[in-house]
ModelCIF file with pLDDT and N, C-alpha, C, O atoms, coordinates in Angstrom:
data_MODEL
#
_entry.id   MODEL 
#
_entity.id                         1 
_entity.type                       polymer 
_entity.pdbx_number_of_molecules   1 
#
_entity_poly.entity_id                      1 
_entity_poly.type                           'polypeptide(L)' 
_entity_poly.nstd_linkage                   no 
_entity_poly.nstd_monomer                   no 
_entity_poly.pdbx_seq_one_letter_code       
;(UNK)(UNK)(UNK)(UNK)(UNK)(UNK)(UNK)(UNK)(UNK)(UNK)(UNK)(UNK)(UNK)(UNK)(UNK)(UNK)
(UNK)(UNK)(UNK)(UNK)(UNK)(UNK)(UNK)(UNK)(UNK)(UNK)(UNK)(UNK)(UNK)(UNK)(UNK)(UNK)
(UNK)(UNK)(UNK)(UNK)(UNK)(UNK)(UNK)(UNK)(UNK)(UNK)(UNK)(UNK)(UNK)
;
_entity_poly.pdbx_seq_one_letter_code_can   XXXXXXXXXXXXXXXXXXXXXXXXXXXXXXXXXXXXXXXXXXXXX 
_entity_poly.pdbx_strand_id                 A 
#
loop_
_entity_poly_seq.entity_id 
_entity_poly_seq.num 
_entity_poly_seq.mon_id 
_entity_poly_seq.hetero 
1 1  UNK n 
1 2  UNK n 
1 3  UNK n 
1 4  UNK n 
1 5  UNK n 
1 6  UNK n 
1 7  UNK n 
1 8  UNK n 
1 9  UNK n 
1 10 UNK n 
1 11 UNK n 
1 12 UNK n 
1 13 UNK n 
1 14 UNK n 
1 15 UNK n 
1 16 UNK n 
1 17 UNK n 
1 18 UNK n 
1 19 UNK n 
1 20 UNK n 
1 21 UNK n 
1 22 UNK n 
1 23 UNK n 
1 24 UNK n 
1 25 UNK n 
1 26 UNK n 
1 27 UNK n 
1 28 UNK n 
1 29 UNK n 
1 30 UNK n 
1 31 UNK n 
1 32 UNK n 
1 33 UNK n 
1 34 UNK n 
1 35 UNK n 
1 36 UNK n 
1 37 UNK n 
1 38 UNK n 
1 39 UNK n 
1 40 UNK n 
1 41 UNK n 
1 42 UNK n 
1 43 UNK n 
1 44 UNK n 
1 45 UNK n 
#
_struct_asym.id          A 
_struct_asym.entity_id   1 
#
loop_
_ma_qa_metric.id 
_ma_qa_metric.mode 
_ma_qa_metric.name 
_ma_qa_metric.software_group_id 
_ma_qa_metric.type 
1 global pLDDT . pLDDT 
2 local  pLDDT . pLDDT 
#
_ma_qa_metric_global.metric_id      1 
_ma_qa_metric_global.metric_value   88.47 
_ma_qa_metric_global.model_id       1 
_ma_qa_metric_global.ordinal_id     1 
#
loop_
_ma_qa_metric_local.label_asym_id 
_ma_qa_metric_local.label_comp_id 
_ma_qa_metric_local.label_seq_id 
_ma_qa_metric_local.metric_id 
_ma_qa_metric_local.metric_value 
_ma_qa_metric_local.model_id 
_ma_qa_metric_local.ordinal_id 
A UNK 1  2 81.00 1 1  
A UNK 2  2 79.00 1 2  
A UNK 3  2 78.00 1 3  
A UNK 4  2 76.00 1 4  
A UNK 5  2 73.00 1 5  
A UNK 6  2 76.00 1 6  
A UNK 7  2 81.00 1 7  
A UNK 8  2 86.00 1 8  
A UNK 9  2 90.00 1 9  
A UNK 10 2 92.00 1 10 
A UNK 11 2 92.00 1 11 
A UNK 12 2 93.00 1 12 
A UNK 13 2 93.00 1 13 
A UNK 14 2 92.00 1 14 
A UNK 15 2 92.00 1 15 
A UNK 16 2 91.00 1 16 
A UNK 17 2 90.00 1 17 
A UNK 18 2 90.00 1 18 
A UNK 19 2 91.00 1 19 
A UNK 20 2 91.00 1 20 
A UNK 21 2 90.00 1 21 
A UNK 22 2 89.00 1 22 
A UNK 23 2 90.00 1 23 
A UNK 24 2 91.00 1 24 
A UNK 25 2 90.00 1 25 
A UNK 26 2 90.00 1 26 
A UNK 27 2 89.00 1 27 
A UNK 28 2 89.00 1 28 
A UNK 29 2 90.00 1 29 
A UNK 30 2 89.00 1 30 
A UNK 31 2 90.00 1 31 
A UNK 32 2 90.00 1 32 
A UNK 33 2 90.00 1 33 
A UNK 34 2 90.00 1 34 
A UNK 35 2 90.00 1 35 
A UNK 36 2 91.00 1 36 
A UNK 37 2 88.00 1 37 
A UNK 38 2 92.00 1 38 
A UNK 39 2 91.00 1 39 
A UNK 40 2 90.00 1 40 
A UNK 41 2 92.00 1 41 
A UNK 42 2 91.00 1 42 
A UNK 43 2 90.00 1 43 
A UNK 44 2 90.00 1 44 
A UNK 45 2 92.00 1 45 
#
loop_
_atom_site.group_PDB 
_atom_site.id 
_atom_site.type_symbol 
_atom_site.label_atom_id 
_atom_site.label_alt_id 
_atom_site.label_comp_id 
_atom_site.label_asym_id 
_atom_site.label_entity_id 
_atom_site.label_seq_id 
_atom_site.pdbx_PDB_ins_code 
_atom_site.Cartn_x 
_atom_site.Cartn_y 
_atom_site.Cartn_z 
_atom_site.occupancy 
_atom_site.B_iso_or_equiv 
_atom_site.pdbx_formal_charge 
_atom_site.auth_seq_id 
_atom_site.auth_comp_id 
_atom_site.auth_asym_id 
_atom_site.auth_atom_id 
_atom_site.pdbx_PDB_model_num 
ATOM 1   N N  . UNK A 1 1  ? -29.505 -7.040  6.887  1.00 81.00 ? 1  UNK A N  1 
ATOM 2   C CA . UNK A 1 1  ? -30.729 -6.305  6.558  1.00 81.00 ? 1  UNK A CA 1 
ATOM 3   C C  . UNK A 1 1  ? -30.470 -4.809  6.425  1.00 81.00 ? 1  UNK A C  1 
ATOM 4   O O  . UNK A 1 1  ? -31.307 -3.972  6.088  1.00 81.00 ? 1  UNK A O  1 
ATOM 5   N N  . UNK A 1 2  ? -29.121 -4.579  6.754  1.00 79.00 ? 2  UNK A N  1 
ATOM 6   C CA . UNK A 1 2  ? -29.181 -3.345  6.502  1.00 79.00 ? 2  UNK A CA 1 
ATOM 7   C C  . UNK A 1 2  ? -28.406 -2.578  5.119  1.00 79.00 ? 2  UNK A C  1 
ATOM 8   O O  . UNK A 1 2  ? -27.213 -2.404  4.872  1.00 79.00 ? 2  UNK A O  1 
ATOM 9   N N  . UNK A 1 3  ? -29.472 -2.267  4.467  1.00 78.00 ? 3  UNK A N  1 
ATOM 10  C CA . UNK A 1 3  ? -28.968 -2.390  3.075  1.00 78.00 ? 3  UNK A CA 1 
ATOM 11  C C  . UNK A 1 3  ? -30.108 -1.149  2.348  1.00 78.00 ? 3  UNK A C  1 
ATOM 12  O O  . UNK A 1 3  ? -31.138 -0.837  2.945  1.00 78.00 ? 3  UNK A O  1 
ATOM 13  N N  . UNK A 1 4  ? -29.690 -0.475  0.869  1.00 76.00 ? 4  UNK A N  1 
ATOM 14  C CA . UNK A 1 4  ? -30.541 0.489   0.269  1.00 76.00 ? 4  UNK A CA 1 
ATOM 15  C C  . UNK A 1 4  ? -31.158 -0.125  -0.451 1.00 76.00 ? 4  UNK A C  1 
ATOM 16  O O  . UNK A 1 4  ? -31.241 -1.353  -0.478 1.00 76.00 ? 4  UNK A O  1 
ATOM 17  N N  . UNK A 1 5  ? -31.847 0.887   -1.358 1.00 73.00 ? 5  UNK A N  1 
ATOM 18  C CA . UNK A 1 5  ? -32.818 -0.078  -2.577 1.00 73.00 ? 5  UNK A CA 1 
ATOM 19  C C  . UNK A 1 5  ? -32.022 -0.793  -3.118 1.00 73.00 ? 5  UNK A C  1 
ATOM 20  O O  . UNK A 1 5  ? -32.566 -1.886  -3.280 1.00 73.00 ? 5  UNK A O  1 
ATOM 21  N N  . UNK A 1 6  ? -30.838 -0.795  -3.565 1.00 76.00 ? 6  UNK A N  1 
ATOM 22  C CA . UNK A 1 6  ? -30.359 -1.319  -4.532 1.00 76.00 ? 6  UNK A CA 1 
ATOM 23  C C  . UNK A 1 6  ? -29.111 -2.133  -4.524 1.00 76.00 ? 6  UNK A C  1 
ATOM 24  O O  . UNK A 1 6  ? -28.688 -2.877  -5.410 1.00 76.00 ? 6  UNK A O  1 
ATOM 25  N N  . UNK A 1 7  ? -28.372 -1.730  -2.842 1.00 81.00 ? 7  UNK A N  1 
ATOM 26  C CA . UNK A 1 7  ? -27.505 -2.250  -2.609 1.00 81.00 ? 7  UNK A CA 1 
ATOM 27  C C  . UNK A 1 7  ? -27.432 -3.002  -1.036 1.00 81.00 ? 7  UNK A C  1 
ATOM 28  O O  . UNK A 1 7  ? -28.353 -3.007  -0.219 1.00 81.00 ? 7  UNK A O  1 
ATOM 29  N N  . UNK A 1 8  ? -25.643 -3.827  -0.808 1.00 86.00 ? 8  UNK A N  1 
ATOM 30  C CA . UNK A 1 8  ? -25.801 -4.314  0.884  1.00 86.00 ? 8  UNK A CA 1 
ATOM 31  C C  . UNK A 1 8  ? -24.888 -2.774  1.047  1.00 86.00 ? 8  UNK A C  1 
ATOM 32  O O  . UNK A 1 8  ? -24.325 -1.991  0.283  1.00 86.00 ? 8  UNK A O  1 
ATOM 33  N N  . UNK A 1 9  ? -25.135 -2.899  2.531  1.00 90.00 ? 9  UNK A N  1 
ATOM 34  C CA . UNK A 1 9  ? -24.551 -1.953  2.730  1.00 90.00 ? 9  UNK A CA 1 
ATOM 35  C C  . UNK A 1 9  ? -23.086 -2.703  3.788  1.00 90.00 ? 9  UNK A C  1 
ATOM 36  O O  . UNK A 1 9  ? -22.246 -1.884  4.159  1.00 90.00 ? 9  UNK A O  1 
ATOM 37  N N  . UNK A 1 10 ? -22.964 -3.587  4.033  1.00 92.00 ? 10 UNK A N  1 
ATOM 38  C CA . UNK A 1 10 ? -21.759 -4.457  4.627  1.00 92.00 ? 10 UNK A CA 1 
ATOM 39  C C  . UNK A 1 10 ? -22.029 -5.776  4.221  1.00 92.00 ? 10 UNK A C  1 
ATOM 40  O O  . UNK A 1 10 ? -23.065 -6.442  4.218  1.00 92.00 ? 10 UNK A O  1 
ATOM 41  N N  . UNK A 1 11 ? -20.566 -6.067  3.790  1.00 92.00 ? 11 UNK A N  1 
ATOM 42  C CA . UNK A 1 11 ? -20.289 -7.191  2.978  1.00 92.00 ? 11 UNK A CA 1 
ATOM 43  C C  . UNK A 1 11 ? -19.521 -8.194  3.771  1.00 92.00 ? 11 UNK A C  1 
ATOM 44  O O  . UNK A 1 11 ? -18.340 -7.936  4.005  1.00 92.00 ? 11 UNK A O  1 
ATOM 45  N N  . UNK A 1 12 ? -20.036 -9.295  4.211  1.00 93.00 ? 12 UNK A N  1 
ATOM 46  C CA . UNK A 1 12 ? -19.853 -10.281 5.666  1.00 93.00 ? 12 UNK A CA 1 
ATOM 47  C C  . UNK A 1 12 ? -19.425 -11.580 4.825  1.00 93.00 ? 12 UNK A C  1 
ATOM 48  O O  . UNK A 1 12 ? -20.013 -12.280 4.000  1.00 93.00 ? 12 UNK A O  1 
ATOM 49  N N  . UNK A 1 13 ? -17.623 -11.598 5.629  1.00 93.00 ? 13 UNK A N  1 
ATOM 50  C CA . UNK A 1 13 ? -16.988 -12.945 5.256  1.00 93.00 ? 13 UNK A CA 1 
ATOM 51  C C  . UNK A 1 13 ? -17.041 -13.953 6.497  1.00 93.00 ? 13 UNK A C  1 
ATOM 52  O O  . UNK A 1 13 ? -16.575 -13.736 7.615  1.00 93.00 ? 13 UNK A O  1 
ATOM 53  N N  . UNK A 1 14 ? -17.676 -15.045 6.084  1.00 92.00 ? 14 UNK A N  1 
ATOM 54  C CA . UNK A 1 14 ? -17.488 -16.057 7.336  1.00 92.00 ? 14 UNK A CA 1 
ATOM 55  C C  . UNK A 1 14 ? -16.409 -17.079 6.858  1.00 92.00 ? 14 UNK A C  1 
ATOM 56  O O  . UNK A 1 14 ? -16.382 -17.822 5.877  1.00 92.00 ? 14 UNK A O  1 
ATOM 57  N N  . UNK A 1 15 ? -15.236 -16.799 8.218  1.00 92.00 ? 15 UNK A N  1 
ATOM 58  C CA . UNK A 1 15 ? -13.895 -17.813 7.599  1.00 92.00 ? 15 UNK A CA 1 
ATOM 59  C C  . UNK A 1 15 ? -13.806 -18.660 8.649  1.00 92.00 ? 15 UNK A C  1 
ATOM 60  O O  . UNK A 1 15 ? -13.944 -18.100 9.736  1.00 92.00 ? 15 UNK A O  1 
ATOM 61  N N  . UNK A 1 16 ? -13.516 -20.492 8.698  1.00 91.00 ? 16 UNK A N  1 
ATOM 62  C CA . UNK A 1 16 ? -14.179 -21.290 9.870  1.00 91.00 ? 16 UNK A CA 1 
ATOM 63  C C  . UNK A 1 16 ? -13.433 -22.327 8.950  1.00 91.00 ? 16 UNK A C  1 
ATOM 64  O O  . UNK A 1 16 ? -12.970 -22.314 7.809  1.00 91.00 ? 16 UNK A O  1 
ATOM 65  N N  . UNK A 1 17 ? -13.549 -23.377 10.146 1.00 90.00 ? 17 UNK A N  1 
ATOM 66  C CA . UNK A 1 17 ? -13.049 -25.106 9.594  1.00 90.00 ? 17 UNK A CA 1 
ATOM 67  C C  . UNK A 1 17 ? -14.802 -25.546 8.900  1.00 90.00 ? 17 UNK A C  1 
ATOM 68  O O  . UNK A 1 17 ? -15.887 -24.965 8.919  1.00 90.00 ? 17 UNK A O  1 
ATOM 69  N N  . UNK A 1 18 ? -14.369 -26.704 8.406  1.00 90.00 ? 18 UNK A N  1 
ATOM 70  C CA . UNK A 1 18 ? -15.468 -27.721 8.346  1.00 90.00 ? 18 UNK A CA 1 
ATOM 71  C C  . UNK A 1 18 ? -16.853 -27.520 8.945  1.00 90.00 ? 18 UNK A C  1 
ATOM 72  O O  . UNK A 1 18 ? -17.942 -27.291 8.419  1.00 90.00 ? 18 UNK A O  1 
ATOM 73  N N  . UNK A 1 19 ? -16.458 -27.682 10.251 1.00 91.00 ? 19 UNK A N  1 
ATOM 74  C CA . UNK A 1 19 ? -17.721 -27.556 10.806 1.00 91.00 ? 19 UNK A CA 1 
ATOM 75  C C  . UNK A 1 19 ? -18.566 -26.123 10.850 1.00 91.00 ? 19 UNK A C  1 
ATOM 76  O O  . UNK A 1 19 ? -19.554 -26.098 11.584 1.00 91.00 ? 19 UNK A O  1 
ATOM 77  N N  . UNK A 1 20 ? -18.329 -25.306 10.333 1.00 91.00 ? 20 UNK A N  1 
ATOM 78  C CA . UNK A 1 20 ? -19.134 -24.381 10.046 1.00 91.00 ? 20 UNK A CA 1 
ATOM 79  C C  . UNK A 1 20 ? -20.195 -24.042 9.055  1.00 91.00 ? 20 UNK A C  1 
ATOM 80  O O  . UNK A 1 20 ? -21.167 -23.292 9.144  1.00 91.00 ? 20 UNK A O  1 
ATOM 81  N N  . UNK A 1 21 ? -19.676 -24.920 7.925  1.00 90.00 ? 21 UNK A N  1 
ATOM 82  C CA . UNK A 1 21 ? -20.568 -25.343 6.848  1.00 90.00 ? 21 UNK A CA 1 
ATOM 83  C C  . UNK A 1 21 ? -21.951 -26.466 7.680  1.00 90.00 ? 21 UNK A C  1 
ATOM 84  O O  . UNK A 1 21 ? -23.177 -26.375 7.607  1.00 90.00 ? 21 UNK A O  1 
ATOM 85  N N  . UNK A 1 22 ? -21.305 -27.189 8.222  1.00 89.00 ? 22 UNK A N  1 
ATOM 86  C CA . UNK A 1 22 ? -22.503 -27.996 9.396  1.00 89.00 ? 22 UNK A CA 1 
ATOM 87  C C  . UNK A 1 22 ? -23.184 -26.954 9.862  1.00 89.00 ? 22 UNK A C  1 
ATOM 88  O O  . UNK A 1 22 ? -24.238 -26.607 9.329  1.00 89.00 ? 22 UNK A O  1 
ATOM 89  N N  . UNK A 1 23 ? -22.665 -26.326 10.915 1.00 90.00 ? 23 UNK A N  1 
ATOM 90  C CA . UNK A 1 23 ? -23.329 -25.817 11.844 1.00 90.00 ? 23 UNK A CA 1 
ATOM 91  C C  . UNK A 1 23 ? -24.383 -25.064 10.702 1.00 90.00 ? 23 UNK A C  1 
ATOM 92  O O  . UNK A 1 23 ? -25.506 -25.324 11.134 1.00 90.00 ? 23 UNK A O  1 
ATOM 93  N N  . UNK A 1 24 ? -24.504 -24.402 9.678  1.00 91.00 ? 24 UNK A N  1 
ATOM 94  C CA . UNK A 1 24 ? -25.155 -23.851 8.989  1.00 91.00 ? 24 UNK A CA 1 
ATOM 95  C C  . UNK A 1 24 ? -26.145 -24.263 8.249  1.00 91.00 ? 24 UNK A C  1 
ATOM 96  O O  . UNK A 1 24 ? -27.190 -23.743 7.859  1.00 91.00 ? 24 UNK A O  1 
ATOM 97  N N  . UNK A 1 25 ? -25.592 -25.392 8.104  1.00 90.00 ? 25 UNK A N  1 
ATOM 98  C CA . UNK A 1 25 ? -27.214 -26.525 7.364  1.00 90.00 ? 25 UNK A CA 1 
ATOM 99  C C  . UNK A 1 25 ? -28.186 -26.698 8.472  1.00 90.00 ? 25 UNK A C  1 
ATOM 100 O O  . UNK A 1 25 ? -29.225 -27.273 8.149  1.00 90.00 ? 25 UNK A O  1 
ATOM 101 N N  . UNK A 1 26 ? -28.052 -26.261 9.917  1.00 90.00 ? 26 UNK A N  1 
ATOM 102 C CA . UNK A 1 26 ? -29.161 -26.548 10.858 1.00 90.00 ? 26 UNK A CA 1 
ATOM 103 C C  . UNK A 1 26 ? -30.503 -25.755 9.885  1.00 90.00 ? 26 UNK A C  1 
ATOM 104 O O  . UNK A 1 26 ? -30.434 -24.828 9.078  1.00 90.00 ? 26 UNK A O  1 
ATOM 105 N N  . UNK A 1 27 ? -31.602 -26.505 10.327 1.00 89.00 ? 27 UNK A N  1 
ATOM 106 C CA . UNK A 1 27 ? -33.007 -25.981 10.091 1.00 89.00 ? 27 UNK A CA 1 
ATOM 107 C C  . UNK A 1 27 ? -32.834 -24.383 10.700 1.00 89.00 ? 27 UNK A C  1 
ATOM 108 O O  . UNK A 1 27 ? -32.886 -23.426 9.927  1.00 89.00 ? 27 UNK A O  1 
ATOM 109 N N  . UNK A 1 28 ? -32.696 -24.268 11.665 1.00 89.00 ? 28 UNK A N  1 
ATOM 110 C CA . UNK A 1 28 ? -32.802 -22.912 12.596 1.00 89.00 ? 28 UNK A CA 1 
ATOM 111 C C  . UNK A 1 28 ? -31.696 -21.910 11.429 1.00 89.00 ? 28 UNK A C  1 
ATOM 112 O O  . UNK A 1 28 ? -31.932 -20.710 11.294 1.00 89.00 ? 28 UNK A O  1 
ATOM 113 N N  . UNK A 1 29 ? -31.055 -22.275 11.010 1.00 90.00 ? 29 UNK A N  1 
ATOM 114 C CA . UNK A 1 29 ? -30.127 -21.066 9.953  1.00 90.00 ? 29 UNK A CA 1 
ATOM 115 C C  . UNK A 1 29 ? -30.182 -21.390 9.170  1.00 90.00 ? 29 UNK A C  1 
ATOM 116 O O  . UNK A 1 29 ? -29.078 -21.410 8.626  1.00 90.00 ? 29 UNK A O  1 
ATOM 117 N N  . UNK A 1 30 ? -31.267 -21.917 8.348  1.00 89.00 ? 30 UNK A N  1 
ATOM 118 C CA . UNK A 1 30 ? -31.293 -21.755 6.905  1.00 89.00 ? 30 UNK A CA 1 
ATOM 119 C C  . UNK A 1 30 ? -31.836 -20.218 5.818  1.00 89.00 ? 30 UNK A C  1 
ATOM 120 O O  . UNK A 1 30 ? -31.873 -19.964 4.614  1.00 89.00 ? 30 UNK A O  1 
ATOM 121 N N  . UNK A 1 31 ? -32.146 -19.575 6.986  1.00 90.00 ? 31 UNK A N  1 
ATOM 122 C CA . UNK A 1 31 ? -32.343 -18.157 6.489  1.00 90.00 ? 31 UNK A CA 1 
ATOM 123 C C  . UNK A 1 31 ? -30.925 -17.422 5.848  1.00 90.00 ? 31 UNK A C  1 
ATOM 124 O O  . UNK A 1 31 ? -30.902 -16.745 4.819  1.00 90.00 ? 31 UNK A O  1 
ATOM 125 N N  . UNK A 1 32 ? -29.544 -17.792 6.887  1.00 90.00 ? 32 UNK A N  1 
ATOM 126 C CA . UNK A 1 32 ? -28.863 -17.251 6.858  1.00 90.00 ? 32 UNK A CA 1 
ATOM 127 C C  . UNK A 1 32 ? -27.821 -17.839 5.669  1.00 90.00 ? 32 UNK A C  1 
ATOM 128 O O  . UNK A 1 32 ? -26.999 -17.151 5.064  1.00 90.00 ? 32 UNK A O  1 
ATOM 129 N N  . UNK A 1 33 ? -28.076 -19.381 5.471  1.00 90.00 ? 33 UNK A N  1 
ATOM 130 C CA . UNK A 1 33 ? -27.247 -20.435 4.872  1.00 90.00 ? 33 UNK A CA 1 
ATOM 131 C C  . UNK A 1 33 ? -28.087 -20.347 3.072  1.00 90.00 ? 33 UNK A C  1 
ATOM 132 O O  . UNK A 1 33 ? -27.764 -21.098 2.152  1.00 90.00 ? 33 UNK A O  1 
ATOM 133 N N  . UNK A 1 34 ? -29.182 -19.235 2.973  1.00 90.00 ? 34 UNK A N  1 
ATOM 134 C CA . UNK A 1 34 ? -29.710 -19.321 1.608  1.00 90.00 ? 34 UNK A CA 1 
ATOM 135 C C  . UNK A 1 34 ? -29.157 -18.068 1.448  1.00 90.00 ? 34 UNK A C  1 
ATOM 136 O O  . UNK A 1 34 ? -28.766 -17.936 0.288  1.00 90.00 ? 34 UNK A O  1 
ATOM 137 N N  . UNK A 1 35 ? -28.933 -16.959 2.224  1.00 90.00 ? 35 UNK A N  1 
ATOM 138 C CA . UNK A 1 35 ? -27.953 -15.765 1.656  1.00 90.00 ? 35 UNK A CA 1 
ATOM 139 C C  . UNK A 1 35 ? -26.861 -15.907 1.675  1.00 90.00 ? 35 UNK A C  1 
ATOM 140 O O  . UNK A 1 35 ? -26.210 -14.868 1.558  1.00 90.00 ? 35 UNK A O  1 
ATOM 141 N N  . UNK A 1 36 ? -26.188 -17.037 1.805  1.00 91.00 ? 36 UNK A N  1 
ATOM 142 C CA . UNK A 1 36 ? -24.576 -17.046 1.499  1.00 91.00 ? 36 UNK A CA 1 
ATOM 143 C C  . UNK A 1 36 ? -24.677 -16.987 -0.069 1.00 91.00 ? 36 UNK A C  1 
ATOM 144 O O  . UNK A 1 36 ? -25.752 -17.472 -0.423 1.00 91.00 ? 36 UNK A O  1 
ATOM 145 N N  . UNK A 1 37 ? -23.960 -16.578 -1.061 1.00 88.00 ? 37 UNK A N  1 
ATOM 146 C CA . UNK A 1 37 ? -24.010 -16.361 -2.792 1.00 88.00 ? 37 UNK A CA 1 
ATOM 147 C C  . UNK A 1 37 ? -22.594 -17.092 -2.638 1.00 88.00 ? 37 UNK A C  1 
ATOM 148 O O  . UNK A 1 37 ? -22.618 -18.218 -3.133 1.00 88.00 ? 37 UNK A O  1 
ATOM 149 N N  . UNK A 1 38 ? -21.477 -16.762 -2.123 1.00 92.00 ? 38 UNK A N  1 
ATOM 150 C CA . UNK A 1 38 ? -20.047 -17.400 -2.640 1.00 92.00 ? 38 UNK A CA 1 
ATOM 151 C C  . UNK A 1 38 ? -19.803 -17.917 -1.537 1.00 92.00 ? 38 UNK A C  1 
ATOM 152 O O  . UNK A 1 38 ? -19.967 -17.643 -0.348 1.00 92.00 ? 38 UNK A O  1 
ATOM 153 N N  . UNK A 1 39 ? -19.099 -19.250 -2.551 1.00 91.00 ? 39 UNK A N  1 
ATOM 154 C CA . UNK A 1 39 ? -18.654 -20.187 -1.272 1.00 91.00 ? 39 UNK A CA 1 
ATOM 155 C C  . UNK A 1 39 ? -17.524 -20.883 -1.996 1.00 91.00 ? 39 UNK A C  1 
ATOM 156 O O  . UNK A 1 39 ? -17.358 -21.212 -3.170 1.00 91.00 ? 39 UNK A O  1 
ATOM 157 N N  . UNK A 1 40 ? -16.498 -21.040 -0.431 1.00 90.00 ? 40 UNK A N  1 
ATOM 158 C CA . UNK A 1 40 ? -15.246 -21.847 -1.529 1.00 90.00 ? 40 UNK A CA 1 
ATOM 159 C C  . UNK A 1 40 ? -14.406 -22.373 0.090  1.00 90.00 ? 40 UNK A C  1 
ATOM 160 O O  . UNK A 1 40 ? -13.948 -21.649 0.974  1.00 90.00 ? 40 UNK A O  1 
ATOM 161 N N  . UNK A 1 41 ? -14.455 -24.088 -0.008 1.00 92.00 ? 41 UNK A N  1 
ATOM 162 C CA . UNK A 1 41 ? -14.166 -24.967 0.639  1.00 92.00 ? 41 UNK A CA 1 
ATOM 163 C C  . UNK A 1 41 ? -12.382 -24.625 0.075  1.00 92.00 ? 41 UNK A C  1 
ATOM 164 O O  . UNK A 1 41 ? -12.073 -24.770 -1.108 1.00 92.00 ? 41 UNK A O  1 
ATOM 165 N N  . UNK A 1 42 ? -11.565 -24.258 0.933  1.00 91.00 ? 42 UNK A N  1 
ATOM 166 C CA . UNK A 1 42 ? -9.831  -24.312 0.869  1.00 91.00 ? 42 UNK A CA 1 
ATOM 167 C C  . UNK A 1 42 ? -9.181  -25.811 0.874  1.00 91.00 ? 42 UNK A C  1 
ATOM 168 O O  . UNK A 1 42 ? -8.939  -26.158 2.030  1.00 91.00 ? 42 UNK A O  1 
ATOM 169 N N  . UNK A 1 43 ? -8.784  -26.934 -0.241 1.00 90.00 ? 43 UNK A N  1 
ATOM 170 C CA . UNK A 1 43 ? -8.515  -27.919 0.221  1.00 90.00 ? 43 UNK A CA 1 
ATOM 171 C C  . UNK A 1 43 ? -6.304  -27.472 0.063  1.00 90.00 ? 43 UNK A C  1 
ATOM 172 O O  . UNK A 1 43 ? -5.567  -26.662 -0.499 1.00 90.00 ? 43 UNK A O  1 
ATOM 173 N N  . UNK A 1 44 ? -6.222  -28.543 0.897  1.00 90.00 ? 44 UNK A N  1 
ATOM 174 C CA . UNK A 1 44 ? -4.657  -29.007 1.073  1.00 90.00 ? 44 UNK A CA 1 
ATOM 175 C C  . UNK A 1 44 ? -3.812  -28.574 -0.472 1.00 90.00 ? 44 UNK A C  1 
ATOM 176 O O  . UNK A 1 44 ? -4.314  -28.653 -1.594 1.00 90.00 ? 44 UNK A O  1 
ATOM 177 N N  . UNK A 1 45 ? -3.043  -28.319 -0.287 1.00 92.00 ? 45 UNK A N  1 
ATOM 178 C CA . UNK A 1 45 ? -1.984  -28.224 -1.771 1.00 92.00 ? 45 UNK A CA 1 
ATOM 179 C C  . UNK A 1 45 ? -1.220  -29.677 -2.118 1.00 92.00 ? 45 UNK A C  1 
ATOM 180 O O  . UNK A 1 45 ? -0.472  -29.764 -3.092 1.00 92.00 ? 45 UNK A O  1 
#
């Protein structure tokens, strides 16, 4: 929330296994899980 008219003012990477994408679909963080814009699951080579 802390941000100007026009811009963010800190740009927040969340880096986690699997279950963090879970933990984020809870009802209780879907505030936070509709401002994620980029997302990218790392699979195996």
């Amino acid at each position: 929330n802390l941000e100007t008219e026009t811009d963010k003012l800190i740009q927040i990477v969340l880096v986690g296994q699997p279950e963090l994408e879970k933990k984020l679909s809870r009802p209780e963080l879907r505030q936070l899980n509709q401002r994620i814009t980029v997302r990218y699951h790392l699979r195996s080579m």
